[in-house]
Protein backbone atom coordinates (compact mmCIF):
# COMPACT_ATOMS: atom_id res chain seq x y z
CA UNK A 1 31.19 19.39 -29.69
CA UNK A 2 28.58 20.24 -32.18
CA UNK A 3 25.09 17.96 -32.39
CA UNK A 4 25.93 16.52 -35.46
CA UNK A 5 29.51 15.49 -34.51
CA UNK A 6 27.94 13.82 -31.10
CA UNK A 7 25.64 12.10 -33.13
CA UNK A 8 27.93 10.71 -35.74
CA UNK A 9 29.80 9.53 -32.23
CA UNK A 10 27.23 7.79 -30.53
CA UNK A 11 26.05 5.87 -34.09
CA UNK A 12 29.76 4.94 -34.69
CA UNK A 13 30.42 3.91 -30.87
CA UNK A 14 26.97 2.16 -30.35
CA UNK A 15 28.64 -0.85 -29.79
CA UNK A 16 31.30 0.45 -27.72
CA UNK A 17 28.64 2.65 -25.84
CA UNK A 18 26.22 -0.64 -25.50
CA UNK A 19 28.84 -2.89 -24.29
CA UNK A 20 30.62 -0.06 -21.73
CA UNK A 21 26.98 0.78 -20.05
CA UNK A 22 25.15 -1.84 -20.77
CA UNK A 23 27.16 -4.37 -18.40
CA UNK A 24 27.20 -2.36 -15.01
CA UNK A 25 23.68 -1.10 -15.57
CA UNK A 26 22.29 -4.72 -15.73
CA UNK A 27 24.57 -5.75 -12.63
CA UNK A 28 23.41 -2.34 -11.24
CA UNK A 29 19.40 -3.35 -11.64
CA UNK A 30 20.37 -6.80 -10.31
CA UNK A 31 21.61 -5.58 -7.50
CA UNK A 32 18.87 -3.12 -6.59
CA UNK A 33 16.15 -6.35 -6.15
CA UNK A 34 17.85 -6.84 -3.12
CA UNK A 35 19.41 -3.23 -1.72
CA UNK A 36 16.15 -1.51 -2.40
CA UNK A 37 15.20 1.27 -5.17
CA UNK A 38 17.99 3.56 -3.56
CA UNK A 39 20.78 1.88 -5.87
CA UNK A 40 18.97 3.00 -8.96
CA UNK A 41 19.98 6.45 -8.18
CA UNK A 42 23.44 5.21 -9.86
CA UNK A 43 22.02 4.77 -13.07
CA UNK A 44 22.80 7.95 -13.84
CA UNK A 45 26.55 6.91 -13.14
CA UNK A 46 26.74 3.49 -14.80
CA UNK A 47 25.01 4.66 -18.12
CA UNK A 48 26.41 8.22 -18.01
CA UNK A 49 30.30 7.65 -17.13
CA UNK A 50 30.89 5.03 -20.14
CA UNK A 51 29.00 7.46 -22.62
CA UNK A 52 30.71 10.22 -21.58
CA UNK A 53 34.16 9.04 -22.04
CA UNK A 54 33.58 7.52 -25.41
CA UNK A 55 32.42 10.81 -26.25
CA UNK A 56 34.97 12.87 -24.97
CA UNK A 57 37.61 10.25 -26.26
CA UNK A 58 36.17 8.45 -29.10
CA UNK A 59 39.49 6.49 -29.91
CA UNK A 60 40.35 5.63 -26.54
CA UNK A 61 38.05 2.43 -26.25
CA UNK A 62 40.66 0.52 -23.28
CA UNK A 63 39.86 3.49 -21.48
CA UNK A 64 36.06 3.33 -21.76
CA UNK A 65 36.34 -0.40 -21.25
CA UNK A 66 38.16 -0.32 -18.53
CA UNK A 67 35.87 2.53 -16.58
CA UNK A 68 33.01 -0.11 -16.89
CA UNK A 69 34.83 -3.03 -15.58
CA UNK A 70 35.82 -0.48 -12.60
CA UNK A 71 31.78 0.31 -12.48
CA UNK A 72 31.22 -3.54 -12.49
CA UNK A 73 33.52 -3.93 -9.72
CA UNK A 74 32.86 -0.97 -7.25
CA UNK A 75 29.12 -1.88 -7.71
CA UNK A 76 29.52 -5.78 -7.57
CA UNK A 77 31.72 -5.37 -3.89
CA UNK A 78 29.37 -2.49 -2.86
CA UNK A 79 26.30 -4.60 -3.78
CA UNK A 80 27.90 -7.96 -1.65
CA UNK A 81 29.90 -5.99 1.44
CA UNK A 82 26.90 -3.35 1.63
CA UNK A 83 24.56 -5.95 2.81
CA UNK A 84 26.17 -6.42 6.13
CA UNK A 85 26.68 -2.78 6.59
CA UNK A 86 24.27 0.57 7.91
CA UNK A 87 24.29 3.80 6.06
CA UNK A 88 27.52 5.28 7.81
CA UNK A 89 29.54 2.76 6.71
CA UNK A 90 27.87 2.28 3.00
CA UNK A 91 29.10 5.70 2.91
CA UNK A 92 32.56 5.02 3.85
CA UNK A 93 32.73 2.05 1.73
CA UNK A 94 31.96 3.91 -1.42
CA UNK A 95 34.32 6.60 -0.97
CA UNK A 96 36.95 3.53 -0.47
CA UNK A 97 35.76 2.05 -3.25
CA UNK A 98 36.02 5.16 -5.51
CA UNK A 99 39.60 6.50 -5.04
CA UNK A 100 40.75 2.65 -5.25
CA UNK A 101 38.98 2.48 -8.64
CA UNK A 102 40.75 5.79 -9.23
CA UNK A 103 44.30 4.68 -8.31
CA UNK A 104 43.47 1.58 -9.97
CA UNK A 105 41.79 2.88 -13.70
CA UNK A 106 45.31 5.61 -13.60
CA UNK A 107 48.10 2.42 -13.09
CA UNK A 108 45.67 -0.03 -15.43
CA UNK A 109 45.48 2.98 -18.15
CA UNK A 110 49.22 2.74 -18.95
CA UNK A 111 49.22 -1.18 -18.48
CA UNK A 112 46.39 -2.62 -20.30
CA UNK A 113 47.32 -1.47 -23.93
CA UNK A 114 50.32 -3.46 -23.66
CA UNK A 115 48.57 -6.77 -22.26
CA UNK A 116 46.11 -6.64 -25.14
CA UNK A 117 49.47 -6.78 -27.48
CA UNK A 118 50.35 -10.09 -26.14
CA UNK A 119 49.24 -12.88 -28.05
CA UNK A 120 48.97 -14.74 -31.37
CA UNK A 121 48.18 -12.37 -34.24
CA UNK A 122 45.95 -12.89 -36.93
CA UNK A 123 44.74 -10.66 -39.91
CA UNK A 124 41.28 -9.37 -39.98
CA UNK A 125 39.26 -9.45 -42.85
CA UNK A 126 36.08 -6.51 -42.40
CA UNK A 127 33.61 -4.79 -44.89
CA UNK A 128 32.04 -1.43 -44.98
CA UNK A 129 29.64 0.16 -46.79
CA UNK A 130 28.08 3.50 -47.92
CA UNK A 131 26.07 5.27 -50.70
CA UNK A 132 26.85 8.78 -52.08
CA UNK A 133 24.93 11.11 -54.45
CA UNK A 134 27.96 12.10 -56.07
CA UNK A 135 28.43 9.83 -59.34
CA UNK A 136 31.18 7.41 -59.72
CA UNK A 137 33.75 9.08 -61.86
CA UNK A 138 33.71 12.10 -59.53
CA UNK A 139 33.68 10.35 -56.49
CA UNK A 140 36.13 7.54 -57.09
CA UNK A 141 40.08 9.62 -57.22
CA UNK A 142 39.03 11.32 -54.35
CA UNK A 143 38.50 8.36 -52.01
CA UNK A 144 41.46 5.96 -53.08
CA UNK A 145 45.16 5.93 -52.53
CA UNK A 146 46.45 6.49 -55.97
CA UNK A 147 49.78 8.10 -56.60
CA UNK A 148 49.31 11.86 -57.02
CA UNK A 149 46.42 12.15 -54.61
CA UNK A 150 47.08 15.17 -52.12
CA UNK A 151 44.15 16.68 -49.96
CA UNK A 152 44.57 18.20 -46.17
CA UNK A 153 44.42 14.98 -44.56
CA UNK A 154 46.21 12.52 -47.51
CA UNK A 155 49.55 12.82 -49.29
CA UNK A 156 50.67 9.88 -52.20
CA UNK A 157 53.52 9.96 -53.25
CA UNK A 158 55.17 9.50 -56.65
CA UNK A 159 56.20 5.53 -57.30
CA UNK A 160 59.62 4.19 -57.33
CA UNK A 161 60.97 2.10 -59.84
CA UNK A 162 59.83 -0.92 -57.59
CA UNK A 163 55.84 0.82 -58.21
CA UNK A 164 55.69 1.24 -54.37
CA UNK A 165 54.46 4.56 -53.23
CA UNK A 166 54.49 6.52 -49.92
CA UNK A 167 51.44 7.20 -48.14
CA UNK A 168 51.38 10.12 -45.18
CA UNK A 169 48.07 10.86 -43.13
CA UNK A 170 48.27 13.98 -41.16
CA UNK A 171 46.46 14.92 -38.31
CA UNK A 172 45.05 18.14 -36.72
CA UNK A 173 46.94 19.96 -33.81
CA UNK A 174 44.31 20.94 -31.65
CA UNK A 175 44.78 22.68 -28.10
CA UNK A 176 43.10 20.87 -25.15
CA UNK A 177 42.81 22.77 -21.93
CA UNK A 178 45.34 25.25 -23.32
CA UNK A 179 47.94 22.53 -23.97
CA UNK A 180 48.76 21.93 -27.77
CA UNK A 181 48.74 17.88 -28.40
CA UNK A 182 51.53 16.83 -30.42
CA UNK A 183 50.28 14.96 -33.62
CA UNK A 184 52.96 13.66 -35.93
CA UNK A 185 52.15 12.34 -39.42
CA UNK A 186 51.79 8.80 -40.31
CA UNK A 187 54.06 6.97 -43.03
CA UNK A 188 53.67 3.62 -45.11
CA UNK A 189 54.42 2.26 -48.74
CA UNK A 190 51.54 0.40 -50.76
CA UNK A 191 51.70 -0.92 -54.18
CA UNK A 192 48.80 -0.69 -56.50
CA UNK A 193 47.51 -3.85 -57.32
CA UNK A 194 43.98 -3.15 -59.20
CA UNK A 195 42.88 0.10 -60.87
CA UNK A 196 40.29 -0.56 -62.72
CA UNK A 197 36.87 2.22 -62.89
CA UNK A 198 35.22 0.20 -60.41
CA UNK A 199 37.43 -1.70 -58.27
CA UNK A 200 40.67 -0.37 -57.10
CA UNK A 201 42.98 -1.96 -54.38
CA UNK A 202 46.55 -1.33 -52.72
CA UNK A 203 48.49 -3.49 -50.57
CA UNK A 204 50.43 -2.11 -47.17
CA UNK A 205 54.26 -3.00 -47.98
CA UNK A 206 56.10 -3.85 -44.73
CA UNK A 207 60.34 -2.66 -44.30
CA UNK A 208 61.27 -5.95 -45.41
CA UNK A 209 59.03 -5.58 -48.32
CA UNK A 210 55.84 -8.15 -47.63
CA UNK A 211 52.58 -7.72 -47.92
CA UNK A 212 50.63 -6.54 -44.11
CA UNK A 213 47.45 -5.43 -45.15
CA UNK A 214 45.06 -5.06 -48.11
CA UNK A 215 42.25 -2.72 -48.52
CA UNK A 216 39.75 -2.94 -51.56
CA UNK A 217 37.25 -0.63 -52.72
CA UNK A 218 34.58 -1.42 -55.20
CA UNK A 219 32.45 1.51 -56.88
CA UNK A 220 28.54 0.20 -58.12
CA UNK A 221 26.33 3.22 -60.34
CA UNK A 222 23.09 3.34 -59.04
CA UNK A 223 20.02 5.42 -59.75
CA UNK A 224 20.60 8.03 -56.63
CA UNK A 225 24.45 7.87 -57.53
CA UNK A 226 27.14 5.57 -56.19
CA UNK A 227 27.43 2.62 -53.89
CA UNK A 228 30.69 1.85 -52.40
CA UNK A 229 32.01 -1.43 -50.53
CA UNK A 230 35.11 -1.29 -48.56
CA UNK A 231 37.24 -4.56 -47.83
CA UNK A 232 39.97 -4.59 -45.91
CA UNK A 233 42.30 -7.45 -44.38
CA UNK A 234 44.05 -5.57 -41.91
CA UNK A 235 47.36 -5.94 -40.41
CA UNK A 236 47.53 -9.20 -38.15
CA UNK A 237 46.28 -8.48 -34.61
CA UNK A 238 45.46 -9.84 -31.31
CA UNK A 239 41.96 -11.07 -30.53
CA UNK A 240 41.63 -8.47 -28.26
CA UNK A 241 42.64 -5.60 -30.28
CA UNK A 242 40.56 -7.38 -33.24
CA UNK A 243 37.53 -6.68 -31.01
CA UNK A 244 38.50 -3.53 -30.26
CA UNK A 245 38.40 -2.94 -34.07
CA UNK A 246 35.17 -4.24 -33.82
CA UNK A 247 33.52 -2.02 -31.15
CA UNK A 248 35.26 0.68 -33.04
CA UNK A 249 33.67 0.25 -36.14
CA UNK A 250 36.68 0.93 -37.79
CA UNK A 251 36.77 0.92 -41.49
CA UNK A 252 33.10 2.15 -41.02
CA UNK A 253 34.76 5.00 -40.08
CA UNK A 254 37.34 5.24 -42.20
CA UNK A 255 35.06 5.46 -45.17
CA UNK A 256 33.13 7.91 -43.86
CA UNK A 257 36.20 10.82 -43.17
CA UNK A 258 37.03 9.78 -47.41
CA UNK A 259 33.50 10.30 -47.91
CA UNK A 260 32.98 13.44 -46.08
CA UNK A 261 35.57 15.45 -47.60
CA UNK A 262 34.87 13.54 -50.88
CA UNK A 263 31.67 15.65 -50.90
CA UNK A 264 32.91 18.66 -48.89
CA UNK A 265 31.34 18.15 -45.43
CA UNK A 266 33.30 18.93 -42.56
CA UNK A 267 34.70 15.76 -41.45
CA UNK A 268 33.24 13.53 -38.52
CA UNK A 269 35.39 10.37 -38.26
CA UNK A 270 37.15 9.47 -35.10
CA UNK A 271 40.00 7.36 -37.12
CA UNK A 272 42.32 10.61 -37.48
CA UNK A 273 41.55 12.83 -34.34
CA UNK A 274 44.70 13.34 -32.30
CA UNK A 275 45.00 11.09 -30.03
CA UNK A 276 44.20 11.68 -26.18
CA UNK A 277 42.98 10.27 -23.29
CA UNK A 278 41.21 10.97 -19.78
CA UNK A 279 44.07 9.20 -18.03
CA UNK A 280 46.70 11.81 -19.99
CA UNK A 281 44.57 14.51 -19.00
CA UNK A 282 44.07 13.70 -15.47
CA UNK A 283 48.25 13.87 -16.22
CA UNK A 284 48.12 17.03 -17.78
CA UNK A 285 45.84 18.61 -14.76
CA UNK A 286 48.17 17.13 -12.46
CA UNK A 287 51.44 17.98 -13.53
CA UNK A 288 49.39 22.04 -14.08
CA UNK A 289 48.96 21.71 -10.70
CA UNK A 290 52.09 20.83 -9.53
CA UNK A 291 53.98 23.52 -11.88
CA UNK A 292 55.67 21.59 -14.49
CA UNK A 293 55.35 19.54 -17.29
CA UNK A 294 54.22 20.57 -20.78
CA UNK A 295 54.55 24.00 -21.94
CA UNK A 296 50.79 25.80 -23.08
CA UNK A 297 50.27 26.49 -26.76
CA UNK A 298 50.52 30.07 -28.06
């Protein structure tokens, strides 16, 4: 990972990051008023774990989540049980408490995703912002779904006679650990609604032919070069996954991978990395070790 790709990361993920180390570090200090200075030698673990992972697996924020409440946890019944306890069986108590919060993070992994499904949905209305040098009349065909667009990472389609038009996103195939990660593209059908010089917006079309989403993107001239608001009222979702969206910055980031190869920069956004996981790679390692599973990439 290059400096300015783990930089992009930790701005995008701040609140992710805050949220994921913030939590156990405060229980963590809390804690060490009454166990003595030695517990602050897991700072290093409670700020360093959450980080890590959100890192490593940017769009994989149940996972990061979840590792803190697991920190929380292990340090919270550490913290309580520890007190009645001497150092030899501190000791055995945090190994007990690690490969439970191991067993438990792998069965959770695979669980959670689903829970946070479950639930009344609502849409979500959210706005992003960003400036670019480039001016307007450049910049604006290269950033919007418009039929005819085609780049590496966006395909539109012609219309049909209904004026819907198909939209495919495709996604890199990278090899992780010398296993190739399957990516396939992604599919929908918007309809153009505005296209005007400086406003332009498309609707998501559902299979029975309603509206899902909206996304609208207004262009302003300014004296450096253009200023460009995104607004989007995203397919309905649960509160949970709405604050996911949230510590995800998501359209955030979705205007900056338009942006970035808008103006030629070698994209940084999280929004259309393949998707993978520490829990599918402690999979991955496993079934490696064990002799079967998935086949390496050539």
């Amino acid at each position: 990972m290059t400096s300015r790709l783990a930089l992009y990361r930790l701005f995008r993920l701040r609140r992710l990051i805050g949220v994921a180390s913030g939590v156990p570090t405060l229980l963590l200090l809390f804690f060490a008023l009454f166990a003595g200075w030695e517990a602050l030698l897991l700072l290093p673990l409670t700020i360093g774990l959450p980080l890590a992972h959100a890192l490593r697996y940017p769009n994989e924020w149940v996972e990061t989540i979840l590792l803190s409440a697991l920190l929380v946890a292990g340090i919270y019944l550490t913290g309580v049980i520890g007190v009645f306890l001497g150092p030899v069986g501190k000791a055995v108590l945090v190994l007990l408490v690690v490969a439970i919060a191991v067993g438990l993070f792998i069965w959770l992994s695979e669980r959670v995703p689903d829970w946070l499904d479950q639930g009344v949905e609502e849409p979500l209305m959210v706005t992003a912002r960003a400036r670019s040098r480039r001016p307007l009349a450049e910049l604006r065909d290269k950033i919007v779904l418009t039929p005819g667009r085609r780049d590496a990472r966006v395909t539109c389609h012609q219309p049909d006679d209904d004026g819907l038009f198909k939209v495919t996103y495709h996604f890199e195939t990278p090899t992780v650990g010398g296993f190739a990660l399957m990516t396939n593209p992604v599919s929908f059908k918007v309809r153009q609604e505005v296209d005007e010089p400086e406003c332009h917006e498309v609707r998501v079309v559902g299979e029975t032919g309603n509206d899902v989403s909206a996304l609208r993107t207004s262009f302003a001239k300014t004296w450096r070069g253009t200023a460009i608001t995104m607004e989007e009222i995203a397919e309905p979702m649960t509160k949970a996954n709405a604050v996911g969206f949230w510590l995800m910055d998501g359209l955030a980031d979705y205007l900056t991978d338009e942006l970035d190869r808008a103006e030629g920069r070698p994209p940084r956004a999280n929004r259309f990395l393949p998707r993978d996981s520490l829990s599918a790679e402690m999979a991955r390692w496993f079934d490696a070790r064990m002799g079967r599973g998935a086949t390496p990439a050539e």
